[in-house]
Protein backbone atom coordinates (compact mmCIF):
# COMPACT_ATOMS: atom_id res chain seq x y z
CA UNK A 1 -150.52 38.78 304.33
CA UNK A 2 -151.19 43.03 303.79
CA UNK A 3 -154.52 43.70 303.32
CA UNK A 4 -155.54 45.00 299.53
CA UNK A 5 -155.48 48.68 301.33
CA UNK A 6 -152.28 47.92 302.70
CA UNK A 7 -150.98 46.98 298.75
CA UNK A 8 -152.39 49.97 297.74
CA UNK A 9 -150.97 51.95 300.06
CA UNK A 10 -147.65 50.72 299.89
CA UNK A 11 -148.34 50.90 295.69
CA UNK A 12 -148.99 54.64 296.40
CA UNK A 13 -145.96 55.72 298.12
CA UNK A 14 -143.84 53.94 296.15
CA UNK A 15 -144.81 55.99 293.20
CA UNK A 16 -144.87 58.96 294.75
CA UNK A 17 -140.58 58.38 295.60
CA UNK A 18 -140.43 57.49 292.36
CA UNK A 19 -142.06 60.51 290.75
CA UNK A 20 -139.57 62.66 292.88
CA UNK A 21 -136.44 61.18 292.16
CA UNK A 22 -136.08 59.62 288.77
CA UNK A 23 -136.28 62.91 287.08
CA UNK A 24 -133.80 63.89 289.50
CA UNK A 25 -131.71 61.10 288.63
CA UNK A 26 -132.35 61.36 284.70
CA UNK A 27 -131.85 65.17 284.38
CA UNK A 28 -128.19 66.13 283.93
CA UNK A 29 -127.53 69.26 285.65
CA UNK A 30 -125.03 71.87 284.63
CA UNK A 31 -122.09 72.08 286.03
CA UNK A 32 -121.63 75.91 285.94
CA UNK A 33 -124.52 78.92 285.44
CA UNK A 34 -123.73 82.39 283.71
CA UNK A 35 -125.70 84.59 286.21
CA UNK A 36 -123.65 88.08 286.24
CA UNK A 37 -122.33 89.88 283.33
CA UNK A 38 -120.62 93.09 284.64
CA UNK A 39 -120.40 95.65 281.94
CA UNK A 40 -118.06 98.39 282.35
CA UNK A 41 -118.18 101.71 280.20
CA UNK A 42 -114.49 102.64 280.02
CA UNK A 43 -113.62 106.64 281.76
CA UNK A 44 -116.43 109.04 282.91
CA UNK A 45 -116.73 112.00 284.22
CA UNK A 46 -113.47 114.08 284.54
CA UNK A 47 -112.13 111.04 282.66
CA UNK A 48 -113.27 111.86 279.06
CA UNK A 49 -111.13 109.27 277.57
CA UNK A 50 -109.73 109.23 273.62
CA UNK A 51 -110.82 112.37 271.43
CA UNK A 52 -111.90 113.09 268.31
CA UNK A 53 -109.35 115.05 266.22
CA UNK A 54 -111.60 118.30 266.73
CA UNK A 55 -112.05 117.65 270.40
CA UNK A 56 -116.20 117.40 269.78
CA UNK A 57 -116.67 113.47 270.73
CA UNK A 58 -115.80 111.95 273.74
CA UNK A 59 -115.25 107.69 274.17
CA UNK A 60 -116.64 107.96 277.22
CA UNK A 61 -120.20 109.40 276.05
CA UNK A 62 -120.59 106.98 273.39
CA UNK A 63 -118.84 103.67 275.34
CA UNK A 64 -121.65 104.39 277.55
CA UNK A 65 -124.44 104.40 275.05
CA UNK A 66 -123.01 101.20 273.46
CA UNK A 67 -122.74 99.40 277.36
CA UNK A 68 -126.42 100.21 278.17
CA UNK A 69 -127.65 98.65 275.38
CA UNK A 70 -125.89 96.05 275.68
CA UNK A 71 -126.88 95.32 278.89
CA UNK A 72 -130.64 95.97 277.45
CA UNK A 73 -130.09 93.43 275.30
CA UNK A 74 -129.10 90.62 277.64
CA UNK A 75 -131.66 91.41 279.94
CA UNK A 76 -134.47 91.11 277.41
CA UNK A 77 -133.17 88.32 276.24
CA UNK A 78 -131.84 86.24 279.81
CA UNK A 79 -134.14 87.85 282.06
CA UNK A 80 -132.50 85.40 284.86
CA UNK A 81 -129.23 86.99 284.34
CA UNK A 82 -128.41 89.77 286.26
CA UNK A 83 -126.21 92.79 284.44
CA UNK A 84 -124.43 95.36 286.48
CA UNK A 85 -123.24 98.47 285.10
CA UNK A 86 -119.92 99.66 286.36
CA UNK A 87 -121.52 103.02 285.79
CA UNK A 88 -124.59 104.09 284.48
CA UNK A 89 -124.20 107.76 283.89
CA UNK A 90 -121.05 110.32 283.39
CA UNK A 91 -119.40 109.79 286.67
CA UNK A 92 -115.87 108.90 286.98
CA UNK A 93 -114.80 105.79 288.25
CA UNK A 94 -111.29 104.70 289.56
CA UNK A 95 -109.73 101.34 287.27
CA UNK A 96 -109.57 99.56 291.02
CA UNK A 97 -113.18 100.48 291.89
CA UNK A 98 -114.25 98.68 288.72
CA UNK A 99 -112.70 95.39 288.98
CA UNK A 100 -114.19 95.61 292.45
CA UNK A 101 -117.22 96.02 291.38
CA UNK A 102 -117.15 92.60 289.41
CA UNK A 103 -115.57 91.31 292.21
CA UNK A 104 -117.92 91.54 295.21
CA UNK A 105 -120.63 90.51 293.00
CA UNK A 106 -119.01 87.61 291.78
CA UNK A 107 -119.57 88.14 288.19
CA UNK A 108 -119.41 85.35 285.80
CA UNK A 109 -117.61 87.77 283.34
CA UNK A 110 -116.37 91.04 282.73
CA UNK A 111 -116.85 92.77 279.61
CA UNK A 112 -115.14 96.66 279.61
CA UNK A 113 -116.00 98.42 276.89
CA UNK A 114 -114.28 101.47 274.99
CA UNK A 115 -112.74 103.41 272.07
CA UNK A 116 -109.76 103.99 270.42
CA UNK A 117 -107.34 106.60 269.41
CA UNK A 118 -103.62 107.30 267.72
CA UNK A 119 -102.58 111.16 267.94
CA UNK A 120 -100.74 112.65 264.51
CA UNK A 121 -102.38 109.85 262.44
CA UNK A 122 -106.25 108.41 260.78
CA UNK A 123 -104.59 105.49 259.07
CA UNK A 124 -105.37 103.31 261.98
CA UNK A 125 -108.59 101.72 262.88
CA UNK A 126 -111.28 98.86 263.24
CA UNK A 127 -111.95 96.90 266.25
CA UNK A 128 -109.48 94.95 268.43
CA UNK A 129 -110.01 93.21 271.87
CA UNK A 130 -107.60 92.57 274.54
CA UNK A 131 -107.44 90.13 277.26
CA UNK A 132 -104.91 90.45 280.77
CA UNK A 133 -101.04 89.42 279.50
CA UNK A 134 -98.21 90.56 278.70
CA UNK A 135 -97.92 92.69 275.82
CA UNK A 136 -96.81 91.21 272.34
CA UNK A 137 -96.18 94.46 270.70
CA UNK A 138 -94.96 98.38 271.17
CA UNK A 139 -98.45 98.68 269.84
CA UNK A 140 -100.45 97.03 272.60
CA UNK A 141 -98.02 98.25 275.19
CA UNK A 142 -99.13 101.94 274.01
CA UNK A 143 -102.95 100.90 274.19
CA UNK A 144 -102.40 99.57 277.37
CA UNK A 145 -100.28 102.12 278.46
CA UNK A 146 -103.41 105.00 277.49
CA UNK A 147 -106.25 103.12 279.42
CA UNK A 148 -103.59 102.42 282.44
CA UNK A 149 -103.00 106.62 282.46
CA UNK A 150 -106.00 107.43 283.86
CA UNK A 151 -104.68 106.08 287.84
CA UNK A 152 -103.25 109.62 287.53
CA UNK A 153 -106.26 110.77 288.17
CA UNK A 154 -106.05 109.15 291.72
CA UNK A 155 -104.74 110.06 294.63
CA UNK A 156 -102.15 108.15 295.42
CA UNK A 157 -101.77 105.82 292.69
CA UNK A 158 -98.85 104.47 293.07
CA UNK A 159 -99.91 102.54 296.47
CA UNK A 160 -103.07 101.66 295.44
CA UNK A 161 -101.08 100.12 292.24
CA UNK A 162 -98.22 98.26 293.69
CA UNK A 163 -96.28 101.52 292.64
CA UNK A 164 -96.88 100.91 288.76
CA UNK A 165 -95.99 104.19 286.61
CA UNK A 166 -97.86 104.09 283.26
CA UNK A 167 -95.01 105.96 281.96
CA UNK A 168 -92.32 103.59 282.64
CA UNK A 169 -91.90 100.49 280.48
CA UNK A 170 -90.44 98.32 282.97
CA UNK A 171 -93.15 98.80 285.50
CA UNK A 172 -94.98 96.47 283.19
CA UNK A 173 -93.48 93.37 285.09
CA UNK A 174 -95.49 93.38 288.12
CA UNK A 175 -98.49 91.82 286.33
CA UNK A 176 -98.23 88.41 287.21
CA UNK A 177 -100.44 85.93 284.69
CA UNK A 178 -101.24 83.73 288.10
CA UNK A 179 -103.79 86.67 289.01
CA UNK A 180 -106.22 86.30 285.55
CA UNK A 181 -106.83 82.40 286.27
CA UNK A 182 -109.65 82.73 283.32
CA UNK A 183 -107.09 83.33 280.68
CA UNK A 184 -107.79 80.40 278.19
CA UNK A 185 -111.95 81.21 278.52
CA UNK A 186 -111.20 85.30 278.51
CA UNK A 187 -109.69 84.36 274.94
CA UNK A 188 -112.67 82.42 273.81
CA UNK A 189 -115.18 85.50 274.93
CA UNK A 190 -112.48 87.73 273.08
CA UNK A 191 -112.31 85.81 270.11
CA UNK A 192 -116.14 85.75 270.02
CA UNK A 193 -116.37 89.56 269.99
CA UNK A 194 -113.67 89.98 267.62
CA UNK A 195 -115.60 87.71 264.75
CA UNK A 196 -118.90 89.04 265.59
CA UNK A 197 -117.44 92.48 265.26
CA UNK A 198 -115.92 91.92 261.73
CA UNK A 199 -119.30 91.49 260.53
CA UNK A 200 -119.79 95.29 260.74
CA UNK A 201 -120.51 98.26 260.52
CA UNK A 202 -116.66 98.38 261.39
CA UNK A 203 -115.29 95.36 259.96
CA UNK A 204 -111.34 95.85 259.89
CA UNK A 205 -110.59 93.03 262.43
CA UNK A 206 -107.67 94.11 264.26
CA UNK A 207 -107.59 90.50 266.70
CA UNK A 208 -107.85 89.24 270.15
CA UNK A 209 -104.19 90.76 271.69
CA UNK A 210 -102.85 90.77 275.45
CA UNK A 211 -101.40 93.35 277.49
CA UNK A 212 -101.16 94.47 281.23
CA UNK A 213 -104.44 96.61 281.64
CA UNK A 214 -105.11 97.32 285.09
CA UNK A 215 -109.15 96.69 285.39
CA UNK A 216 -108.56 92.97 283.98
CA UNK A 217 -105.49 92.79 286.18
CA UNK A 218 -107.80 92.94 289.31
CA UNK A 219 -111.14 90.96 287.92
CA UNK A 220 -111.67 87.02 289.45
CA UNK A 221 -113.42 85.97 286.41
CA UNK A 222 -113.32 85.85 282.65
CA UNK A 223 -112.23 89.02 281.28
CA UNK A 224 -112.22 91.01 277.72
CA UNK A 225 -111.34 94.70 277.18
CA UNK A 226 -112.95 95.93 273.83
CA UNK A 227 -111.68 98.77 271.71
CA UNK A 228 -114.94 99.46 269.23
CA UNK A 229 -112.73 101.44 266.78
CA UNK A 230 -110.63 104.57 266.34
CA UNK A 231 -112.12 107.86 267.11
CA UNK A 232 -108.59 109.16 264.81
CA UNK A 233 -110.02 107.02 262.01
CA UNK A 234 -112.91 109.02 259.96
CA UNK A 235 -114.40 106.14 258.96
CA UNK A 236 -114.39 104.50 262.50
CA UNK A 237 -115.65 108.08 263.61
CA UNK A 238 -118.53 107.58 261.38
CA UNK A 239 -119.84 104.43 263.09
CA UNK A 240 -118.85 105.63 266.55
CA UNK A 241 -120.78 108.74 266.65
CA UNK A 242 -124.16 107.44 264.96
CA UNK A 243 -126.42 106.26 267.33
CA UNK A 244 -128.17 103.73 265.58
CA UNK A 245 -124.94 102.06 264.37
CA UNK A 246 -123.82 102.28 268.13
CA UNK A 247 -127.06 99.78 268.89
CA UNK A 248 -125.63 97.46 266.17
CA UNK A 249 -122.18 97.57 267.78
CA UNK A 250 -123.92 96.34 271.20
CA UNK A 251 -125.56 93.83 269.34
CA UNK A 252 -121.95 92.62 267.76
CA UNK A 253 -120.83 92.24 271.54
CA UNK A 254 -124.39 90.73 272.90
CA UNK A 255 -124.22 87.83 270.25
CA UNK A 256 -120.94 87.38 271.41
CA UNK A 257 -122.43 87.02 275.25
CA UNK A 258 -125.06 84.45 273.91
CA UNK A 259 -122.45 82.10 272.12
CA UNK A 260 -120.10 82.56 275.44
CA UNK A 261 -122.96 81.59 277.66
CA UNK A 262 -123.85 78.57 275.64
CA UNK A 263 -120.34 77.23 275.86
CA UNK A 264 -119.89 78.37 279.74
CA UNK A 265 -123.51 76.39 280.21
CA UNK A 266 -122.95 72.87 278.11
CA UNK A 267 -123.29 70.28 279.94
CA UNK A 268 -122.04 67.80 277.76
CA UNK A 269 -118.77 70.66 276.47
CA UNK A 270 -116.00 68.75 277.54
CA UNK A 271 -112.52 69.75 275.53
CA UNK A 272 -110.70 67.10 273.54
CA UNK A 273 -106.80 67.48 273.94
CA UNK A 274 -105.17 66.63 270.70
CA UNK A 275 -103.83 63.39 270.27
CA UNK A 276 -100.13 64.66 269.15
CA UNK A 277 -97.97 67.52 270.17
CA UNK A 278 -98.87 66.97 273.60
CA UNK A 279 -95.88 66.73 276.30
CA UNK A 280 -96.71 66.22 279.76
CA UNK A 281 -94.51 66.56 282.58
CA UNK A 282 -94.68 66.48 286.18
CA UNK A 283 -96.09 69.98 287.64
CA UNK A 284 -97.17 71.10 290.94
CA UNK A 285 -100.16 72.95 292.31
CA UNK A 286 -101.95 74.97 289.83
CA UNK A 287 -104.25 77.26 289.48
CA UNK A 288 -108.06 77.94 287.60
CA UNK A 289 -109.07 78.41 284.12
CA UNK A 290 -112.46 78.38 282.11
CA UNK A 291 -114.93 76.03 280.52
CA UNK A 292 -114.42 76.20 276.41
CA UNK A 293 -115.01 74.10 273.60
CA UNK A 294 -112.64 75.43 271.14
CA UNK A 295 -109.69 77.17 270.45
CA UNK A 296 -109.88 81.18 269.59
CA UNK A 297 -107.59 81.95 267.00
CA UNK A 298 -105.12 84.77 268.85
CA UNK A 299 -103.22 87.33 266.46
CA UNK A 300 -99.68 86.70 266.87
CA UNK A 301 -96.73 88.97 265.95
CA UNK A 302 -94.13 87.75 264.18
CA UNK A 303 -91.90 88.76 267.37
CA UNK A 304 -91.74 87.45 270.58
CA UNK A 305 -91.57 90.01 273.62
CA UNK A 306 -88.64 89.06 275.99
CA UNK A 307 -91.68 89.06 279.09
CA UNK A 308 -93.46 85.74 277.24
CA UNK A 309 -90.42 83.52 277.59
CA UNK A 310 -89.00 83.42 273.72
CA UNK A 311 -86.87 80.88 274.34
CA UNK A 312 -89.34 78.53 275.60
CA UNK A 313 -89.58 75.33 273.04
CA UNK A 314 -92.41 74.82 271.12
CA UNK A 315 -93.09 71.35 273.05
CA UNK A 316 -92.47 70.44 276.73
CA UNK A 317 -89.91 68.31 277.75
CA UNK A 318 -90.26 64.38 277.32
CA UNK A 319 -90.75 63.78 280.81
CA UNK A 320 -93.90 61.96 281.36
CA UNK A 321 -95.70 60.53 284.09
CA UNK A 322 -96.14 56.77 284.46
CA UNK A 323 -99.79 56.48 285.07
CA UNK A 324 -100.85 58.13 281.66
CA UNK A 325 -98.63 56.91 278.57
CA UNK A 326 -101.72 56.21 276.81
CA UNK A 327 -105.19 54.90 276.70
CA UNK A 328 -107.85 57.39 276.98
CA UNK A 329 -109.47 59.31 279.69
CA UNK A 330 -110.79 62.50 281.67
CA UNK A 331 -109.04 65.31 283.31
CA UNK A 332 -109.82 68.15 285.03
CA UNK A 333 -108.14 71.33 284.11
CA UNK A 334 -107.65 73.97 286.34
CA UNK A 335 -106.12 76.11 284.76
CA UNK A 336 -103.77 77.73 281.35
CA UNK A 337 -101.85 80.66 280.63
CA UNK A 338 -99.07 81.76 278.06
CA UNK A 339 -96.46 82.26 280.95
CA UNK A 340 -95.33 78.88 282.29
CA UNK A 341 -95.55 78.60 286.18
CA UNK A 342 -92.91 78.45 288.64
CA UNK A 343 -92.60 74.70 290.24
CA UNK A 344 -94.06 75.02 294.06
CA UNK A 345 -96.14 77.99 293.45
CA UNK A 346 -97.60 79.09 296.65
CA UNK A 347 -101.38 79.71 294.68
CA UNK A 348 -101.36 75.90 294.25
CA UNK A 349 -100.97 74.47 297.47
CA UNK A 350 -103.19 71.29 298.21
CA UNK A 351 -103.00 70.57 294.60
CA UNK A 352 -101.84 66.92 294.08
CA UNK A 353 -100.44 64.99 290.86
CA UNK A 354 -100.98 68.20 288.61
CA UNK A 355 -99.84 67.74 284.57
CA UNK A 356 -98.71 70.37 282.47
CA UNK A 357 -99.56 70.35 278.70
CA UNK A 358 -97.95 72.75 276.43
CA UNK A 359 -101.02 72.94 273.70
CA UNK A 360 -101.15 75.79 270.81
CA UNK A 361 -99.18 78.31 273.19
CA UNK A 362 -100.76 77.96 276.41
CA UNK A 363 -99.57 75.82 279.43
CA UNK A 364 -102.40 73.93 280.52
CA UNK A 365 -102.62 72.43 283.72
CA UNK A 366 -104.96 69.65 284.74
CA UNK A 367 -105.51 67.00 287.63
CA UNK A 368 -106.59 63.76 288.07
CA UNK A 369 -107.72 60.58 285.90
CA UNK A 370 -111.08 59.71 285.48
CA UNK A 371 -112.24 56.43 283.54
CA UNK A 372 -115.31 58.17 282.92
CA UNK A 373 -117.35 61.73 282.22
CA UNK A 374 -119.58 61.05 285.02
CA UNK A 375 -116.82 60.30 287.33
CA UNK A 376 -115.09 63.55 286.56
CA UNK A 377 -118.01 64.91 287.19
CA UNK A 378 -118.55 64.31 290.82
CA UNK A 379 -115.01 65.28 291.38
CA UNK A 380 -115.21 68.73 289.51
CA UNK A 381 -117.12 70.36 292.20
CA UNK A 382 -114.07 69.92 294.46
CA UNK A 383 -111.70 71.67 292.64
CA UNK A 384 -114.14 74.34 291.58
CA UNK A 385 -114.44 75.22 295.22
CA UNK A 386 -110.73 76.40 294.76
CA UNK A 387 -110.36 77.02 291.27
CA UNK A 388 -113.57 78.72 289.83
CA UNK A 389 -113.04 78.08 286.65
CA UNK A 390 -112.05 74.47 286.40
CA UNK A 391 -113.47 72.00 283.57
CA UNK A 392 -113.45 68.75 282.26
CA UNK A 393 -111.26 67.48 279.29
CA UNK A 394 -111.22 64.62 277.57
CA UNK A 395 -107.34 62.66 276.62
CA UNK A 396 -106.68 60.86 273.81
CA UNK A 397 -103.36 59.35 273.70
């Protein structure tokens, strides 16, 4: 028989284990930390971006101004999250350099931030945000096509590029969706900045839109490009050029950052896919996308662009796979995008018993089937190795 001291003893240690590793056990951790915000102030230097119709403001003085206090802002606020300026004074800065930038410090998310400006007319304005696709619109191809220019400024552009010409049209194609694997949570952060920003001082919401701009082309995470307003538009010019509304414009964008970093964080965020509309069929490897709870609403012209397949059907084919007529159950997406992928896609090799889903526009692309959250949960880190941006969702069918 143990001795009393031995009872104690034992009594001791056992309560010390315990004290470690039940709150170990009971604590849910999350699966995914914002740590690094990148915040790039569009142009610099030689680069003085759009122009007031008198030539006396410049967007890049007053992009800058806004992106420093933004990144003020999220500092004070999340002193454990570290924010990187792209540039911190007037210096120019090539669009590759940029995206590099967020890449080699593994950013969490990319926010670029500028003006805008339409020569010959001060009819247009208010705020507008874009996210890496294809363009919709001549509109957002000319936008694009303006903050794309500025590789002219480089030498030897059109290497450095893939041989892109800003001036050509047709040199558009070369963006391929596979490289923005963030698309469906770049649209939530854009969507975000676009309703904070309609609450003023510029409130003319002009939408989340797509198009091929070259510094979210390059970025590894999620991605928004925001145009604050029109530096053609007097009343845009107004805002723009007045310092203290400039603070409230960073403060649009940094509420924006703290609802974004809430969703990224959730632990407990897991989508719902809707119970009808949904098609699956039986897809190969795929490729990442991004934690988000709900949908963004994205303007959409009336007009398809012949680049976004127009004569894709509004639902997927009937095809379905065997395992998952119905009941309910977890997934793991790893992926979306607007631009349905090719079957066999090289990005997705290793990727086994992938769905597609063809949900309000996007192509969503998810693996596995999990009885449970928690047993999604211990798989996630798997494919997140591989696809940074993978989540969990939850089917209902």
């Amino acid at each position: 028989m143990p001795s009393s001291l031995n009872k104690a003893v034992y009594l001791t240690f056992f309560l010390l284990i315990t004290s470690l590793f039940l709150p170990c056990m009971a604590q849910e951790v999350p699966i995914a930390k914002l740590k690094t915000v990148v915040i790039d102030a569009g142009h610099g230097g030689k680069d003085a971006g759009a122009l007031s119709p008198d030539k006396k403001f410049k967007e890049k003085d007053m992009v800058l101004d806004v992106a420093l206090k933004l990144g003020k802002q999220i500092s004070e606020a999340y002193p454990d999250v570290e924010v990187i300026y792209t540039r911190s004074k007037d210096v120019y800065l090539t669009l590759d350099r940029r995206s590099d930038i967020a890449n080699k410090n593994q950013a969490d998310l990319f926010i670029s931030i500028h003006a805008n400006s339409v020569k010959g007319t001060s009819s247009a304005s208010g705020s507008e945000t874009f996210v890496m696709g294809m363009h919709k619109n001549d509109e957002n191809m000319e936008v694009c096509k303006a903050e794309n220019s500025v590789i002219t400024l480089e030498d030897d552009y059109t290497t450095t590029y893939q041989g892109y010409d800003p001036d050509n049209p047709e040199s558009f194609i070369f963006f391929n969706l596979m490289q923005n694997s963030f698309f469906e949570q770049s649209l939530v952060m854009a969507d975000l900045v676009q309703k904070n920003m309609a609450k003023g001082p510029i409130t003319k919401n002009r939408g989340v839109k797509q198009g091929g701009l070259i510094v979210l082309w390059k970025t590894t995470m999620p991605s928004v490009l925001v145009e604050l307003g029109f530096l053609s538009s007097a009343t845009d010019r107004k805002v723009l050029t007045d310092k203290t509304k400039r603070t409230v414009l960073a403060t649009r964008i940094f509420n924006a950052f703290e609802q974004f970093k809430k969703r990224y964080e959730s632990t407990s965020a897991v989508e719902v896919e809707p119970k009808k509309e949904v098609k699956q069929e039986q897809q190969p490897e795929t490729k990442p996308e991004t934690k988000t709870e709900t949908k963004p609403e994205v303007q959409q012209p009336k007009q398809e662009p012949k680049q976004l397949e127009s004569k894709q059907p509004k639902q997927e084919p009937k095809q379905q796979t065997t395992s998952q007529k119905s009941g309910k159950y977890y997934q793991i997406q790893i992926f979306a995008t607007s631009k349905k992928v090719k079957d066999n896609a090289p990005e997705f090799k290793g990727v086994k018993g992938c769905q597609c889903r063809y949900v309000n526009g996007l192509y969503k692309y998810s693996v596995g089937k999990f009885a449970t959250k928690e047993e999604a949960q211990k798989a996630l880190p798997e494919y997140k190795n591989k696809f940074k941006g993978a989540f969990i969702i939850f089917v209902e069918e």
